[in-house]
Each structure stands twice: as structure tokens, then as C-alpha cells.
Protein backbone atom coordinates (compact mmCIF):
# COMPACT_ATOMS: atom_id res chain seq x y z
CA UNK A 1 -42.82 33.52 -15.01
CA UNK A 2 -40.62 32.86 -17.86
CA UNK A 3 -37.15 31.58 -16.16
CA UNK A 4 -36.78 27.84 -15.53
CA UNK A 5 -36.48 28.23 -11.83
CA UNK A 6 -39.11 30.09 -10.64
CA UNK A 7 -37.34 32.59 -9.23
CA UNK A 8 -39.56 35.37 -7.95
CA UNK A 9 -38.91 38.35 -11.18
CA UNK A 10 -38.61 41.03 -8.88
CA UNK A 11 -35.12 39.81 -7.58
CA UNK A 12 -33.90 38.54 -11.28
CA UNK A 13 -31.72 41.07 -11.36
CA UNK A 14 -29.84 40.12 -7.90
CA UNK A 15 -25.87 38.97 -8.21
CA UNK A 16 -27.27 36.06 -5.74
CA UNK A 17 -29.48 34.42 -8.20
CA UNK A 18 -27.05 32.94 -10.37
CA UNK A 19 -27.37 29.08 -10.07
CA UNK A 20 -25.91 26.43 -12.34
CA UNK A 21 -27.27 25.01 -15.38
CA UNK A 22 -28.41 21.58 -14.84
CA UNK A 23 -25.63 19.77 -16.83
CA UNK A 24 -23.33 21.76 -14.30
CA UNK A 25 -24.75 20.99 -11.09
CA UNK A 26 -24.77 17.34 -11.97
CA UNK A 27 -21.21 17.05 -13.76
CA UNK A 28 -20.00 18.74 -10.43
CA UNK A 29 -18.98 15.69 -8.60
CA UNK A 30 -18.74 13.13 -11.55
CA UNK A 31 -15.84 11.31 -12.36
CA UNK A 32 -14.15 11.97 -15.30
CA UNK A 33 -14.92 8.67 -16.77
CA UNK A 34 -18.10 7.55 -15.45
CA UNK A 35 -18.74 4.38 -16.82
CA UNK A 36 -18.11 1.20 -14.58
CA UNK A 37 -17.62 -1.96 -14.72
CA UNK A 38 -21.15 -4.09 -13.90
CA UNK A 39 -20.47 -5.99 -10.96
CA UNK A 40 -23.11 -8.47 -11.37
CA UNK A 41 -23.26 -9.02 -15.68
CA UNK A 42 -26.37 -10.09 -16.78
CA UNK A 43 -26.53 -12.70 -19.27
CA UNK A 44 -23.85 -15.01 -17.83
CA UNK A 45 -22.31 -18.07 -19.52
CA UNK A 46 -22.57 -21.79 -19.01
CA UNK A 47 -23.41 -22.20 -15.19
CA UNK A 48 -23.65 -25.58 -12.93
CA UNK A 49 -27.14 -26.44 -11.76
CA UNK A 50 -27.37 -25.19 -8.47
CA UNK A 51 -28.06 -29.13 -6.04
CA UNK A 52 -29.01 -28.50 -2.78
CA UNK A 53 -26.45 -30.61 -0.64
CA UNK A 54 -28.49 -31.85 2.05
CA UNK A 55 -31.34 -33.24 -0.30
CA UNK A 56 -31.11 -36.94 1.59
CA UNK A 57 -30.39 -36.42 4.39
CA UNK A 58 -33.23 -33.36 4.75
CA UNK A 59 -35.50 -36.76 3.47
CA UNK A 60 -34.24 -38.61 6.18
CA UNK A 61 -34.74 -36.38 9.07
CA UNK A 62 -38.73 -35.67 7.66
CA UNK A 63 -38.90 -39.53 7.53
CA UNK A 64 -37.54 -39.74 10.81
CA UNK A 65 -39.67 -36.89 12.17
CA UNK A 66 -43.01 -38.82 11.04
CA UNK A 67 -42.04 -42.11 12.13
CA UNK A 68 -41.37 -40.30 15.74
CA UNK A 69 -44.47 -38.81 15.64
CA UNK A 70 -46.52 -42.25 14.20
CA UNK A 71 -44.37 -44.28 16.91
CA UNK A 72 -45.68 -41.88 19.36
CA UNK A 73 -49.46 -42.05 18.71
CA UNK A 74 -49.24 -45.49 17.61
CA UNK A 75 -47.95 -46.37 21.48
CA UNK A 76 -49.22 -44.05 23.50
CA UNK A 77 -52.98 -43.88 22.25
């Protein structure tokens, strides 16, 4: 089979067995300019440092979880 897509040879010769090159088929339904914009650019400039804003008070409520918890064994042995 010499053709690029396998087409059986005996029906070569068949006015249905035209099909589109590949740069064709895939230029089909591309825009005209298809280059976009990147949404998300990598590389990026100067950035903030990301802070979590709960960072004391999250310390607080783990304090005041254990201190529950030690309170709790502590009176009720």
C-alpha cells in the first residue's frame, strides 16, 4: 500500500475517495489569525508575597482548642 491513507487500492480509483490533505482538514475551521493572547503569562513581574490573613487568629483558635481539650482531661480525669 503506497497511499498515505490506507485506502484499500482496489477502490483508488473511486470519485468518493478524495479526502483532504492534512494542512486542509486542519486549516478548515482555524481562524485567520490564530495566535492569542496568553491569558495566564508566565514569567510575571514584581508580585506581593502572598500572607495568609487569618495567621493569628488560626493560632488562637488551635491554642484555644488544646487548652479546651487539657481543661477537659485535667478536670474531669
Amino acid at each position: 500500500m503506497n497511499n498515505p491513507r490506507d485506502i484499500d487500492p482496489r477502490s483508488l480509483d473511486d470519485p468518493r475517495n478524495v479526502y483532504p490533505t492534512d494542512e486542509e482538514f486542519y486549516a478548515s475551521d482555524r481562524p485567520a489569525n490564530p495566535v492569542l493572547p496568553e491569558d495566564r503569562p508566565r514569567g510575571g513581574g514584581p508580585t506581593s508575597p502572598v500572607k495568609h490573613p487569618w495567621t493569628w487568629g488560626t493560632i488562637l483558635l488551635v491554642a484555644f482548642v488544646f487548652l479546651v481539650i487539657f481543661a477537659g482531661i485535667a478536670l474531669f480525669p
